[in-house]
Protein backbone atom coordinates (compact mmCIF):
# COMPACT_ATOMS: atom_id res chain seq x y z
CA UNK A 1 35.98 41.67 -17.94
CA UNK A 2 38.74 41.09 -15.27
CA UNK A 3 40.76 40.44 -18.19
CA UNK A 4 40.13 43.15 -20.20
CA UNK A 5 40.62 45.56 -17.36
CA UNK A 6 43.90 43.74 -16.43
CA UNK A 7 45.11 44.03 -19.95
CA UNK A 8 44.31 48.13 -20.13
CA UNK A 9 45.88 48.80 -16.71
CA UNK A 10 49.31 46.61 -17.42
CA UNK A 11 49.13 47.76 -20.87
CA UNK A 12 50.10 51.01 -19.84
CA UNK A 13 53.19 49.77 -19.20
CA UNK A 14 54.93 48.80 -22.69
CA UNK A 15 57.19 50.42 -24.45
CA UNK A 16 57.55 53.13 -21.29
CA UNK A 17 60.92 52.27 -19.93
CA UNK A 18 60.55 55.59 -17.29
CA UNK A 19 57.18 54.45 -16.37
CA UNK A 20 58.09 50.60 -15.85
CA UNK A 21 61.25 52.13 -14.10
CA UNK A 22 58.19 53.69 -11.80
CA UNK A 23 56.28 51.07 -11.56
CA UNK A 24 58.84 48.80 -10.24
CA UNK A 25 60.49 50.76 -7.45
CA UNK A 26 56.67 51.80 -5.59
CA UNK A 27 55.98 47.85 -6.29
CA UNK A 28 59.26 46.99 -4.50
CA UNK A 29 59.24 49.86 -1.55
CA UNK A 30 55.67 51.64 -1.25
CA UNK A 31 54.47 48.03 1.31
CA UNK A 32 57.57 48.53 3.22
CA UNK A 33 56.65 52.18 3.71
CA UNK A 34 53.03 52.08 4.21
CA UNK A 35 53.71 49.12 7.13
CA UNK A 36 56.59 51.32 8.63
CA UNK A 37 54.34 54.42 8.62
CA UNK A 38 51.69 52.12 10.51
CA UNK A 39 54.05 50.64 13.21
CA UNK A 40 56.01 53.99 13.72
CA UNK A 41 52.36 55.50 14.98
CA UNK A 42 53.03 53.59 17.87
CA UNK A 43 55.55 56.00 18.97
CA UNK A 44 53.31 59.20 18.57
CA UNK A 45 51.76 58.20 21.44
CA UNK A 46 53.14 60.06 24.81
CA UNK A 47 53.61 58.32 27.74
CA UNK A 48 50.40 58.44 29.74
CA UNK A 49 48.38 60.52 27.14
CA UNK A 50 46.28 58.97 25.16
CA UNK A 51 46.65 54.88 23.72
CA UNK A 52 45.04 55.77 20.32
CA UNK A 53 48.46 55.46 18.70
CA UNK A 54 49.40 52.85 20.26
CA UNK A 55 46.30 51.02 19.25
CA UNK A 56 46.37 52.20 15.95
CA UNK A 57 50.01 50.55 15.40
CA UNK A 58 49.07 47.30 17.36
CA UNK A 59 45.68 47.26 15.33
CA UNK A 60 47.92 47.21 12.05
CA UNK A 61 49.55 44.82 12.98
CA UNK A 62 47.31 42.39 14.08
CA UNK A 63 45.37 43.18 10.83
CA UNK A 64 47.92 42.86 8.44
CA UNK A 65 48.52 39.02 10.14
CA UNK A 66 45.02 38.05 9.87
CA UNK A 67 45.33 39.22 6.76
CA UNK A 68 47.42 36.98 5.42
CA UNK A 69 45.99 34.07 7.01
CA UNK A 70 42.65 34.99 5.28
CA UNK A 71 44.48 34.57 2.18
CA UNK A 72 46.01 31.28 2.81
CA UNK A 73 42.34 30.15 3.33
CA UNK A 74 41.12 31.86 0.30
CA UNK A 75 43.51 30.59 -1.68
CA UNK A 76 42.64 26.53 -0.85
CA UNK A 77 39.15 27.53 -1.82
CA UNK A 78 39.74 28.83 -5.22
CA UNK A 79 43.32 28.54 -7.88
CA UNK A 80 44.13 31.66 -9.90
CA UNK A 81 46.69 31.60 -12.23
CA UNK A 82 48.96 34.65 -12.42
CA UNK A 83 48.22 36.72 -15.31
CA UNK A 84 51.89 35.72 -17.21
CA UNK A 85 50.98 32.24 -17.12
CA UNK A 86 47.64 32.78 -18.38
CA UNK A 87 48.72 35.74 -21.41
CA UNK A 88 52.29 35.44 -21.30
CA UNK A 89 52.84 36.87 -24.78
CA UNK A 90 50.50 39.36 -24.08
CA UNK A 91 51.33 40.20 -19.96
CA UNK A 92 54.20 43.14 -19.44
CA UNK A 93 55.46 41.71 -16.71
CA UNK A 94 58.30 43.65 -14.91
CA UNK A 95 59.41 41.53 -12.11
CA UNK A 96 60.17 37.81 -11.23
CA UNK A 97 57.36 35.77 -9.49
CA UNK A 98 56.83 32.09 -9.16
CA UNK A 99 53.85 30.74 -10.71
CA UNK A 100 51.64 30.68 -8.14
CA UNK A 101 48.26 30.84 -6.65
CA UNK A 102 47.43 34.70 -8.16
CA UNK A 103 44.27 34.92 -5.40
CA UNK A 104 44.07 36.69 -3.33
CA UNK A 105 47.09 39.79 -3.81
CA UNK A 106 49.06 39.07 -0.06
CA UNK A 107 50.57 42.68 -0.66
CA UNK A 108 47.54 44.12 -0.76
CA UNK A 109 45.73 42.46 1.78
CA UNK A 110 48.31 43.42 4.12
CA UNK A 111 48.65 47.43 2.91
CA UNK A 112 44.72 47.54 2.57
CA UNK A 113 44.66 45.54 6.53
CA UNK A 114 46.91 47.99 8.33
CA UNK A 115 45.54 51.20 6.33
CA UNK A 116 41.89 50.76 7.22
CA UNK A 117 43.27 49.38 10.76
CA UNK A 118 45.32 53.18 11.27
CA UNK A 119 42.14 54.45 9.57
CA UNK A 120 39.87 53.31 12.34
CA UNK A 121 41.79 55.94 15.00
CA UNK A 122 43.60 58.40 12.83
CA UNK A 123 41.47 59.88 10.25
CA UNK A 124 43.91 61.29 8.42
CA UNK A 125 46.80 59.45 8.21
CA UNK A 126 44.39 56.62 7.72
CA UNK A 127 43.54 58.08 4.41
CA UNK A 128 46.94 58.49 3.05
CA UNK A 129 47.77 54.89 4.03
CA UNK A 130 44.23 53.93 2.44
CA UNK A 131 45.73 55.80 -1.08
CA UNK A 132 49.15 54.57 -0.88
CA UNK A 133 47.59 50.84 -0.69
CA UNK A 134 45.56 51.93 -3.63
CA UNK A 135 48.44 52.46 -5.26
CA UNK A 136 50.07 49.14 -3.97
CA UNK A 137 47.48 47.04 -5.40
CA UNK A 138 47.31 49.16 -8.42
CA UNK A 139 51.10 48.52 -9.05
CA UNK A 140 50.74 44.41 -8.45
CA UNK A 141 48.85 44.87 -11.74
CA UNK A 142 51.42 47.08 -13.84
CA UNK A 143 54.21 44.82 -13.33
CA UNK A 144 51.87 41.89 -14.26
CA UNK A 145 51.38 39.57 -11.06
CA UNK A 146 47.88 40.34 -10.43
CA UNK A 147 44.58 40.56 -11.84
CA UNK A 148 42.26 43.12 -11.02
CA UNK A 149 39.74 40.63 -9.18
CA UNK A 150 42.28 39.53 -6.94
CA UNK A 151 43.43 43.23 -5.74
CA UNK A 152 39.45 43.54 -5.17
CA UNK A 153 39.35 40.76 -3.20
CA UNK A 154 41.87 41.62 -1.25
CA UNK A 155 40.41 44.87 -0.38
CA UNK A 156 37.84 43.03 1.40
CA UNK A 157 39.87 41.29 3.27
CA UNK A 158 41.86 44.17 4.44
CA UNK A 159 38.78 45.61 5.79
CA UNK A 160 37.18 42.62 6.87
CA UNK A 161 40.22 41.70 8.63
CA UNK A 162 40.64 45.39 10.18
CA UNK A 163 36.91 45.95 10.88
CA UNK A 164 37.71 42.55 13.08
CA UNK A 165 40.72 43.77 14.73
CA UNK A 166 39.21 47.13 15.68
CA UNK A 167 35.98 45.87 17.22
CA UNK A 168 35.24 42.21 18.36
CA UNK A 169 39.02 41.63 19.09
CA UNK A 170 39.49 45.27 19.95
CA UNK A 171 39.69 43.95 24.21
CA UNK A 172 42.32 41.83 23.52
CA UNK A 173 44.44 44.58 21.41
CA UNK A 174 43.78 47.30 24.16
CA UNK A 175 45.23 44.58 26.94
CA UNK A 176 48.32 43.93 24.88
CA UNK A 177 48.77 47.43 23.97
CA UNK A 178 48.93 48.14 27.58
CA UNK A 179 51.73 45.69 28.31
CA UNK A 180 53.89 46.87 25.86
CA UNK A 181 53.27 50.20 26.76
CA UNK A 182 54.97 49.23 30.11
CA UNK A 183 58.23 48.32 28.18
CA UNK A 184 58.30 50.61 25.56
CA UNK A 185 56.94 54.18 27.33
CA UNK A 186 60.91 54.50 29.44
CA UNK A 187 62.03 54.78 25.64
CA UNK A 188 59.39 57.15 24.06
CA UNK A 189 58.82 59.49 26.93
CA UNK A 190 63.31 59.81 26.50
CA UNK A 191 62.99 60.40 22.85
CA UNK A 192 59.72 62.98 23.23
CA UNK A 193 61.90 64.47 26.08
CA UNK A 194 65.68 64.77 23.71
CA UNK A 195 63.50 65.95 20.68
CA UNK A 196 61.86 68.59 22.94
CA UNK A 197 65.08 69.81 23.67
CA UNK A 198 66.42 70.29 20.87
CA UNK A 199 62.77 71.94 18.94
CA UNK A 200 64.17 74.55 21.89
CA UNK A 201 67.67 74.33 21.24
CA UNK A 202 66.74 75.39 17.86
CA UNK A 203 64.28 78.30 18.33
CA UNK A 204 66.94 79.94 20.78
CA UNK A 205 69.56 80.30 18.29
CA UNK A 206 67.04 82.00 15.44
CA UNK A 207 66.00 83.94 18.39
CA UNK A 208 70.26 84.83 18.99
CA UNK A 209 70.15 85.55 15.24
C-alpha cells in the first residue's frame, strides 16, 4: 500500500521536465517560506496590544524544535529506507539525499509543527501554512525521498508536538514571549510608527492628484 501510493504520487513526475522543474524549486524554498511566514507573525503584534502574535511566532518555534527531536527518537525506534534505495530503478528521484533513515520526513514535521502551532491563534493564516505544509510533504514524495507513511507520520508529530507547545507548555511560552517582547517592542512599535507614515504619505499625494 505505502508503496503503491508512493509509486503513483512520484510517478507523476517522469518524463515531465516542467513539472520536476516544479517540483524541485517548492521542495527547495516552500519550508523556508512557510517558517519565515511563522516567525515574521511575531512582528504583527503592536507594542502593548495584544501577545497573540507574538505567541503564535514563539509557539512555531518551539514546535518546529520539538519537532525534530521527536523525530530523532522516532527514528532509533524504527529504520526506513529511502524510497531510491529501496526501488531505485523504479524511484524518480530529483534531488541528492544521503541514504538515510527515511522515518519520520524532518521537513515536514517541522512545516506541519509551526503551521498547526500559528494555527492554534491565527485561524487563518494557520490554514494557509497548514496547505503549504501539505504541499511540503507532498513534494518530499515527488522528488523521491519520502514515502507516504513517513509524511503521515510526521503529521502527527507536527500536531502532537504543537498541541504540546500551545497548551501544557503554553506558561512557559507566554513568560518567554514576554521577555522578548521587552527587547524587541523599541523596534516594532519604530517600524509600525515609519510604515504609518508613509500609508499617509501615500494617501496625501493621490489626494494632491
Amino acid at each position: 500500500m505505502d508503496w503503491s501510493l508512493f509509486h503513483a504520487l512520484n510517478g507523476l513526475m517522469r518524463h515531465r521536465d516542467g513539472v520536476q522543474d516544479a517540483a524541485e524549486v517548492f521542495n527547495a524554498l516552500a519550508i523556508f517560506g512557510l517558517i519565515g511566514i511563522a516567525g515574521a507573525t511575531w512582528f504583527f503584534a503592536r507594542p502593548g496590544g495584544s501577545p497573540r502574535s507574538k505567541l503564535a511566532a514563539l509557539s512555531a518555534a518551539a514546535a518546529a524544535a520539538l519537532a525534530l527531536l521527536a523525530n530523532l527518537a522516532l527514528g532509533h525506534l524504527w529504520f526506513h529506507d529511502r524510497p531510491f534505495v529501496d526501488h531505485p530503478s523504479q524511484t524518480v528521484l530529483l534531488v541528492h539525499h544521503a541514504p538515510d533513515n527515511s522515518f519520520p520526513s524532518d521537513h515536514a514535521s517541522v512545516a506541519f509543527a509551526a503551521a498547526f502551532a500559528v494555527l492554534a491563534f491565527h485561524r487563518r493564516l494557520g490554514l494557509v501554512l497548514a496547505v503549504a505544509a501539505a504541499g511540503v510533504a507532498l513534494a518530499r514524495i515527488f522528488v523521491g525521498v519520502h514515502y507516504p507513511v513517513d509524511v503521515g507520520a510526521s503529521v502527527l508529530v507536527g500536531l502532537a508536538t504543537a498541541v504540546f507547545v500551545t497548551t501544557l507548555a503554553h506558561p512557559y511560552v507566554a513568560w518567554t514571549a514576554r521577555q522578548l517582547g521587552r527587547l524587541s517592542d523599541p523596534l516594532v512599535a519604530a517600524v509600525h510608527l515609519d510604515f504609518a507614515r508613509a500609508r499617509r504619505s501615500f494617501r496625501r499625494r493621490r489626494i494632491d492628484r
